[in-house]
Protein backbone atom coordinates (compact mmCIF):
# COMPACT_ATOMS: atom_id res chain seq x y z
CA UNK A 1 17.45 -9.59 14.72
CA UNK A 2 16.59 -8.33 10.99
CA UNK A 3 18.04 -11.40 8.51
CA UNK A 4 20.25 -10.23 5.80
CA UNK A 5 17.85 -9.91 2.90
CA UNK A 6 18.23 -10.32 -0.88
CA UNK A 7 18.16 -6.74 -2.73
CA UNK A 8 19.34 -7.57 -6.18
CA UNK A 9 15.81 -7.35 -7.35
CA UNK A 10 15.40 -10.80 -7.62
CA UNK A 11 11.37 -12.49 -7.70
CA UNK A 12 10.34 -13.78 -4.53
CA UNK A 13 6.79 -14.80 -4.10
CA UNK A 14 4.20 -13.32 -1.10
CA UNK A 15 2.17 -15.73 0.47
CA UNK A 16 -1.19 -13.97 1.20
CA UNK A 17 -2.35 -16.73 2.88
CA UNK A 18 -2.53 -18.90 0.39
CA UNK A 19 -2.94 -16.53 -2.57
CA UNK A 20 0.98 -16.42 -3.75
CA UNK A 21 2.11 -12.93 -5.58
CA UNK A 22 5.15 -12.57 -7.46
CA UNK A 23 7.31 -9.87 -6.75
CA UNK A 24 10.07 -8.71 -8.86
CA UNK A 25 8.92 -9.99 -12.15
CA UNK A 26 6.75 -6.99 -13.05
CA UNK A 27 5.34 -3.99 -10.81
CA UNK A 28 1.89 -4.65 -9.01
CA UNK A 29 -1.26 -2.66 -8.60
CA UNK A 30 -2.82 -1.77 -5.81
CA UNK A 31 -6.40 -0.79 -6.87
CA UNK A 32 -8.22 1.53 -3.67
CA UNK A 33 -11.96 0.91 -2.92
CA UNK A 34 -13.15 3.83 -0.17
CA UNK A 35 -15.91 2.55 1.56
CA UNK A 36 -16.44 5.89 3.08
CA UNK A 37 -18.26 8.93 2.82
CA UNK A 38 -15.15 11.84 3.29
CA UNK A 39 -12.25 10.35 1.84
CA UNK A 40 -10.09 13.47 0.15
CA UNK A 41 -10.60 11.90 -3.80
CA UNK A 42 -13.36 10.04 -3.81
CA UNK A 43 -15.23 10.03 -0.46
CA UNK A 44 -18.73 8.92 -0.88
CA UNK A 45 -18.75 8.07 -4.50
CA UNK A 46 -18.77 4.19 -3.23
CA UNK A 47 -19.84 4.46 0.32
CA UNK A 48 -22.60 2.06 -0.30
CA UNK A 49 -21.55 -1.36 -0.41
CA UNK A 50 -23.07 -1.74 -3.87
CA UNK A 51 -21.07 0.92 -5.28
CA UNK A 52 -18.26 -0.33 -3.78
CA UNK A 53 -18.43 -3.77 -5.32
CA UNK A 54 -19.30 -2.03 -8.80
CA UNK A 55 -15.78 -0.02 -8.66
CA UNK A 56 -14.20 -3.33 -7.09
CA UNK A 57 -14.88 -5.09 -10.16
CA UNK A 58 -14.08 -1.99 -12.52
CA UNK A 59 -10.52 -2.07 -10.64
CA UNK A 60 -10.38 -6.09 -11.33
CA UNK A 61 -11.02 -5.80 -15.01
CA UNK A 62 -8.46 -2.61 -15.71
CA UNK A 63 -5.73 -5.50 -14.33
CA UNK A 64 -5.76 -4.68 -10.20
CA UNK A 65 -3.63 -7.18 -8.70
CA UNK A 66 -4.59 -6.64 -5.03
CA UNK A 67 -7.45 -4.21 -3.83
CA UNK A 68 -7.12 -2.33 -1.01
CA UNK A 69 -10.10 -1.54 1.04
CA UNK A 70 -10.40 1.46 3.66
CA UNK A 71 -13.82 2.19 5.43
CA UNK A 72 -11.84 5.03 7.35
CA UNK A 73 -10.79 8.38 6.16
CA UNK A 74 -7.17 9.20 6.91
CA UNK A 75 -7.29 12.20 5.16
CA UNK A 76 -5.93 15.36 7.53
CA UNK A 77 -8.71 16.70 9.64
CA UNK A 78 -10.57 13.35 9.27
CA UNK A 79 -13.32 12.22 11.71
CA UNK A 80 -11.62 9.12 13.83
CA UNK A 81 -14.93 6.32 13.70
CA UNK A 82 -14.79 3.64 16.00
CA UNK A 83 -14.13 -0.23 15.38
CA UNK A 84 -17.85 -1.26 15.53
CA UNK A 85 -18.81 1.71 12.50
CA UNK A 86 -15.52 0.88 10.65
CA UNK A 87 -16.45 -3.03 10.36
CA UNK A 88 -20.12 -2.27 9.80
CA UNK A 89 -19.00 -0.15 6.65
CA UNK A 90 -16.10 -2.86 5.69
CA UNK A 91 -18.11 -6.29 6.52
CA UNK A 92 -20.94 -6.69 3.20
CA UNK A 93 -18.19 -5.37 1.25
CA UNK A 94 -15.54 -7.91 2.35
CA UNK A 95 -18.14 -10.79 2.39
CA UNK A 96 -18.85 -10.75 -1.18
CA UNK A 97 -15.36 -9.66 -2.24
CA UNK A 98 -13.82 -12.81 -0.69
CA UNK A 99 -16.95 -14.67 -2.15
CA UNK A 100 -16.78 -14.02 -5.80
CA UNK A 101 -13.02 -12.36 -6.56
CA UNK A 102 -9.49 -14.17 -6.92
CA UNK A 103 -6.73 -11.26 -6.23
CA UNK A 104 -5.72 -10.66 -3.14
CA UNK A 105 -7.94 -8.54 -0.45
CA UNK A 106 -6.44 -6.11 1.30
CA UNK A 107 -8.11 -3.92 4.25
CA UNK A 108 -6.70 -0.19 5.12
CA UNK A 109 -6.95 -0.06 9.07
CA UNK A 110 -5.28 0.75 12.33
CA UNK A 111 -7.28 -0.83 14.09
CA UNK A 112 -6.50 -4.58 15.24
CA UNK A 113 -10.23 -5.62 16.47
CA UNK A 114 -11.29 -4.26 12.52
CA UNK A 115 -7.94 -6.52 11.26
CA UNK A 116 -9.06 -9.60 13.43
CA UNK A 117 -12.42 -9.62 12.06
CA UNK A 118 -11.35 -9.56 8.19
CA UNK A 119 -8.70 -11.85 8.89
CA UNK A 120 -11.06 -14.35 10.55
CA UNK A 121 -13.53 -14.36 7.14
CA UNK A 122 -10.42 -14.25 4.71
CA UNK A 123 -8.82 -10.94 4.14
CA UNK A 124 -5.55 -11.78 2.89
CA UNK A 125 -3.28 -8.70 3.54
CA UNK A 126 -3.44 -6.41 6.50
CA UNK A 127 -2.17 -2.25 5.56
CA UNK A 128 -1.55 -0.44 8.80
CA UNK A 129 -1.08 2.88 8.36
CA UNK A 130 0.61 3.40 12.02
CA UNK A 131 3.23 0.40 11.16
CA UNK A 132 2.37 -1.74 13.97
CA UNK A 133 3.25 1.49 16.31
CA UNK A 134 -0.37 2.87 17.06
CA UNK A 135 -2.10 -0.69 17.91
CA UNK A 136 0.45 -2.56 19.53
CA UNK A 137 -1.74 -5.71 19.23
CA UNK A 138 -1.79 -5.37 15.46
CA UNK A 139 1.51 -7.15 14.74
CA UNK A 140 0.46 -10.48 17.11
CA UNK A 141 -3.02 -10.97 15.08
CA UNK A 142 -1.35 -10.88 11.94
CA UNK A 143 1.33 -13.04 13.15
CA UNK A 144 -1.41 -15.39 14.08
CA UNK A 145 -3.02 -15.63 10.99
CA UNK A 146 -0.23 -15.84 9.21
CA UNK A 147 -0.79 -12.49 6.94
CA UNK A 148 1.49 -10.47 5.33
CA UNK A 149 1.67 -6.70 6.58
CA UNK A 150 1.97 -3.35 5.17
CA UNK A 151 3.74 -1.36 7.28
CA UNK A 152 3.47 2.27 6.54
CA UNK A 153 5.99 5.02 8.11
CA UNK A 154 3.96 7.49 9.98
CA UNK A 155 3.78 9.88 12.65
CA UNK A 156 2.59 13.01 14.65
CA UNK A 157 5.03 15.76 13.55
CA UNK A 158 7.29 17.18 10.64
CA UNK A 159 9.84 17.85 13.17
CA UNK A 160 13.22 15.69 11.51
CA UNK A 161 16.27 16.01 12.12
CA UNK A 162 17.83 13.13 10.03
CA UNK A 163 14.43 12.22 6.99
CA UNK A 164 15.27 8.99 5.58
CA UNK A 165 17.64 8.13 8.93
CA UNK A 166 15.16 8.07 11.06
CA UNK A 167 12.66 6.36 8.65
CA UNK A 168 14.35 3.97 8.63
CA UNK A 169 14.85 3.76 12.73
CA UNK A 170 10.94 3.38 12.40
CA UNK A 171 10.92 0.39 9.93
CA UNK A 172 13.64 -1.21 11.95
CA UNK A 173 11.49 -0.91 15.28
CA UNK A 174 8.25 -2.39 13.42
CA UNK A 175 10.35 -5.08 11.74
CA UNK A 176 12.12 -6.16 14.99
CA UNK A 177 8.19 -6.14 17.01
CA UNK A 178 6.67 -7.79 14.02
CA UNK A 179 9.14 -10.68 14.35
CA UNK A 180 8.72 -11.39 17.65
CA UNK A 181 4.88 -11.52 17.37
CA UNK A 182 5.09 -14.27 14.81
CA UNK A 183 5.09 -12.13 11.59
CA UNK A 184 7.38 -14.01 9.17
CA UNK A 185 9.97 -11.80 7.36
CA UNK A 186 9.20 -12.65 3.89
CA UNK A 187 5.44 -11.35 4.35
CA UNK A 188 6.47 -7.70 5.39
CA UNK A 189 6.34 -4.88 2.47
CA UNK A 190 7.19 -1.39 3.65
CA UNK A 191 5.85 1.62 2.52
CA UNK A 192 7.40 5.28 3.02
CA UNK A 193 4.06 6.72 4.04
CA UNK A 194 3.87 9.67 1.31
CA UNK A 195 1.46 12.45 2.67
CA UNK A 196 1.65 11.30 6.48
CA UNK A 197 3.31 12.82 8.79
CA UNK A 198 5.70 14.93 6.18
CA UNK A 199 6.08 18.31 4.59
CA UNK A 200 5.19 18.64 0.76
CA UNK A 201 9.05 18.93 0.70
CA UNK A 202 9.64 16.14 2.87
CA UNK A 203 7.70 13.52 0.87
CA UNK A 204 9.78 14.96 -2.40
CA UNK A 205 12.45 13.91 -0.76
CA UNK A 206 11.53 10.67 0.19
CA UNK A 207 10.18 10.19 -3.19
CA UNK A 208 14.07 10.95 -4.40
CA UNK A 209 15.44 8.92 -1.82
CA UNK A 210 13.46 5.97 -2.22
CA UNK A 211 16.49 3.11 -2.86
CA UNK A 212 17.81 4.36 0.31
CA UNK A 213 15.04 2.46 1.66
CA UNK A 214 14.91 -0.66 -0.89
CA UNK A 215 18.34 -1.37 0.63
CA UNK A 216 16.66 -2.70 3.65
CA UNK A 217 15.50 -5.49 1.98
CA UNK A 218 12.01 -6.04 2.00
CA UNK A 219 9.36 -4.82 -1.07
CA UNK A 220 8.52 -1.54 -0.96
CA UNK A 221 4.86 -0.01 -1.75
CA UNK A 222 4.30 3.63 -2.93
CA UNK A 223 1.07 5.54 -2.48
CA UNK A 224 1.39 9.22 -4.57
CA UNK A 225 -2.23 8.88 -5.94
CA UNK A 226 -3.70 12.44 -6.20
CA UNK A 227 -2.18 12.87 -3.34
CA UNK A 228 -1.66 17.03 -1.72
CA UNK A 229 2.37 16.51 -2.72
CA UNK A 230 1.28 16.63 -5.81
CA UNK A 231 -1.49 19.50 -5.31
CA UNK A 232 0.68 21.84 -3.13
CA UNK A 233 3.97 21.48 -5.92
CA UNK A 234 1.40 21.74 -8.97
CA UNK A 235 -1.04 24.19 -7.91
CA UNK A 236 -3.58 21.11 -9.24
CA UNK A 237 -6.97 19.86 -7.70
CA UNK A 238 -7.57 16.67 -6.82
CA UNK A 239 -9.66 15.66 -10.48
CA UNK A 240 -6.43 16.82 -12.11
CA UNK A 241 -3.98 14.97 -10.71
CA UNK A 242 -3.39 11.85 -12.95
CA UNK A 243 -0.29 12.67 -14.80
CA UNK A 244 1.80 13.60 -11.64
CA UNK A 245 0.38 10.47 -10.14
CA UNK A 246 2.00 8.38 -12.97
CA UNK A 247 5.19 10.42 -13.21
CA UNK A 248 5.43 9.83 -9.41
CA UNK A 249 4.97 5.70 -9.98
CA UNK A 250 7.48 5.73 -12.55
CA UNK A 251 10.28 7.51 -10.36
CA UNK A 252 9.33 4.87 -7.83
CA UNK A 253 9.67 1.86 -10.22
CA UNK A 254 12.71 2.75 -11.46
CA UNK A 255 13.45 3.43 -7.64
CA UNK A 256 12.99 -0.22 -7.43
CA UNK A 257 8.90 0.14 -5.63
CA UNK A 258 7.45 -3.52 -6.00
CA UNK A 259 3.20 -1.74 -5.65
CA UNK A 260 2.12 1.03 -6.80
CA UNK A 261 -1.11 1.82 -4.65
CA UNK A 262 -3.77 3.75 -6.75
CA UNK A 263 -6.82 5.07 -7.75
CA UNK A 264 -6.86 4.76 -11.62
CA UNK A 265 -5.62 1.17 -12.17
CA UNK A 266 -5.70 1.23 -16.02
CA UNK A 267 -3.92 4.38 -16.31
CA UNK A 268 -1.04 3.60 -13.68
CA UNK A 269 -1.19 -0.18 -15.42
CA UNK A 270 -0.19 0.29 -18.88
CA UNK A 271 2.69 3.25 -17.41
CA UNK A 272 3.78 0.61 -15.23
CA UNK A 273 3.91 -2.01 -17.69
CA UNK A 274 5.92 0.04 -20.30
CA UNK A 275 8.12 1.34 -17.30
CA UNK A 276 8.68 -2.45 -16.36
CA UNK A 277 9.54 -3.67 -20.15
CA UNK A 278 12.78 -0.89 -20.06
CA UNK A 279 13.96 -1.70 -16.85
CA UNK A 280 13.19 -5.30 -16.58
CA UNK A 281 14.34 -6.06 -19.93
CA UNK A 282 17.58 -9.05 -20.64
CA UNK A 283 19.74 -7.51 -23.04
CA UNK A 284 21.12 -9.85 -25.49
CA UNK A 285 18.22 -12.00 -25.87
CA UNK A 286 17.27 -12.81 -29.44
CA UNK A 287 14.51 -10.38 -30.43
CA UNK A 288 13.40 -9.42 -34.13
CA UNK A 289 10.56 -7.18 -33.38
């Protein structure tokens, strides 16, 4: 059974295996590192693992608080690689990210052999895009290591009859199944799944509906970044979609979203931060400036 949780917005910490994150205090960024070579923004442009650790560090020093690394397309119409090519791409990446860097790593799979392996040489935070509902041995290895989980809402049609209802439904089932495999309930942060398995008018609505999910009780993490809800509503391509990205974030802070998942860290940082300063604020406090 799910525990009554605390939604008053309170700050809670994550424990990403022994890298703690506070939650509630300020928004977080998720910067994205694509170690592929046909992801839909920036496939190829840091397929190699050098390039990859170049734009790992640019993310650190624009003010990433977690990176999130995916060696496997997801985009529609993507080619499915198997475990043995994703970790080849993910491994010299990984290795020298957990060597030299002291946010958080997170890894973008659905695959729990790929998860095992990171998890085994660090990786702090596991990001299933399938929410524990594709790999059904993903939420026992994370249990046994003791990682937190991203579980993402996803699925194989557009055919709803109740949205957000049966959303939710889904996030219950993983929840429940996460529990039981060990997963501890303070170290699960949902995430609507914007741009999987939804219309362009679909994912609007989620977007607008987003404290319907905060109410479960458990952080929530939005990816919009240049994503085709933004495209197919704006007519825009993919190099033009920065503005949208950060108008998205901000209806999802104010929404109550605890990570913003992104591309352009600096850009989504200092939005973010000015976002956080109005809604976070204590009114009443002494303040002359």
């Amino acid at each position: 059974m799910i525990k009554e949780q605390n939604t008053s917005g309170s700050i809670r910490s994550l424990n990403c295996r022994g890298v703690g994150l506070e939650l509630g205090k300020r928004t977080l960024i998720m910067g994205i590192v694509n170690v592929t070579p046909d992801s839909f923004s920036d496939g190829g442009k840091f397929f190699s693992p050098q390039t990859a650790l170049e734009h790992a560090g640019q993310l650190i020093s624009e003010g990433a608080d977690i990176l999130d690394i995916g060696a496997e397309s997801t985009r529609p119409g993507h080619r499915e690689i198997c475990a043995e090519e994703e970790w080849a791409r993910l491994e010299p990446v990984l290795k020298e990210l957990l060597k030299n860097v002291r946010i958080p790593i997170s890894i973008d799979t659905q695959k729990s052999i790929v998860a095992e392996k990171a998890l085994r040489i660090g990786v702090h935070i596991i990001n299933d895009i399938w929410g524990l509902q594709k790999d059904l041995s993903m939420a026992k290895v994370v249990g046994s290591y003791g990682a937190p989980i991203v579980v993402m809402h996803n699925r194989d049609n557009t055919n709803y009859q109740d949205l957000v209802g049966e959303i939710i439904q889904f996030f219950k089932k993983s929840i429940a199944f996460a529990l039981t495999c060990g997963v501890k309930e303070d170290q699960i942060v949902l995430d609507p799944g914007i741009g999987f398995g939804k219309t362009t008018k679909q994912n609007i609505e989620v977007i607008n509906r987003l404290g319907e999910l905060k109410s479960l009780g458990f952080p929530l993490l939005l990816g919009v970044s240049r994503k085709s809800v933004i495209g197919n509503t704006l007519s825009l391509p993919v190099e033009e979609r920065l503005e949208p990205t950060i108008a998205l974030g901000t209806l999802g802070i104010a929404a109550g979203v605890d990570i913003l998942r992104v591309h352009d860290v600096w850009q989504n940082k200092k939005a973010a931060l000015m976002t956080d300063q109005v809604l976070r604020c204590k009114y009443g406090e002494n303040d002359e400036s």
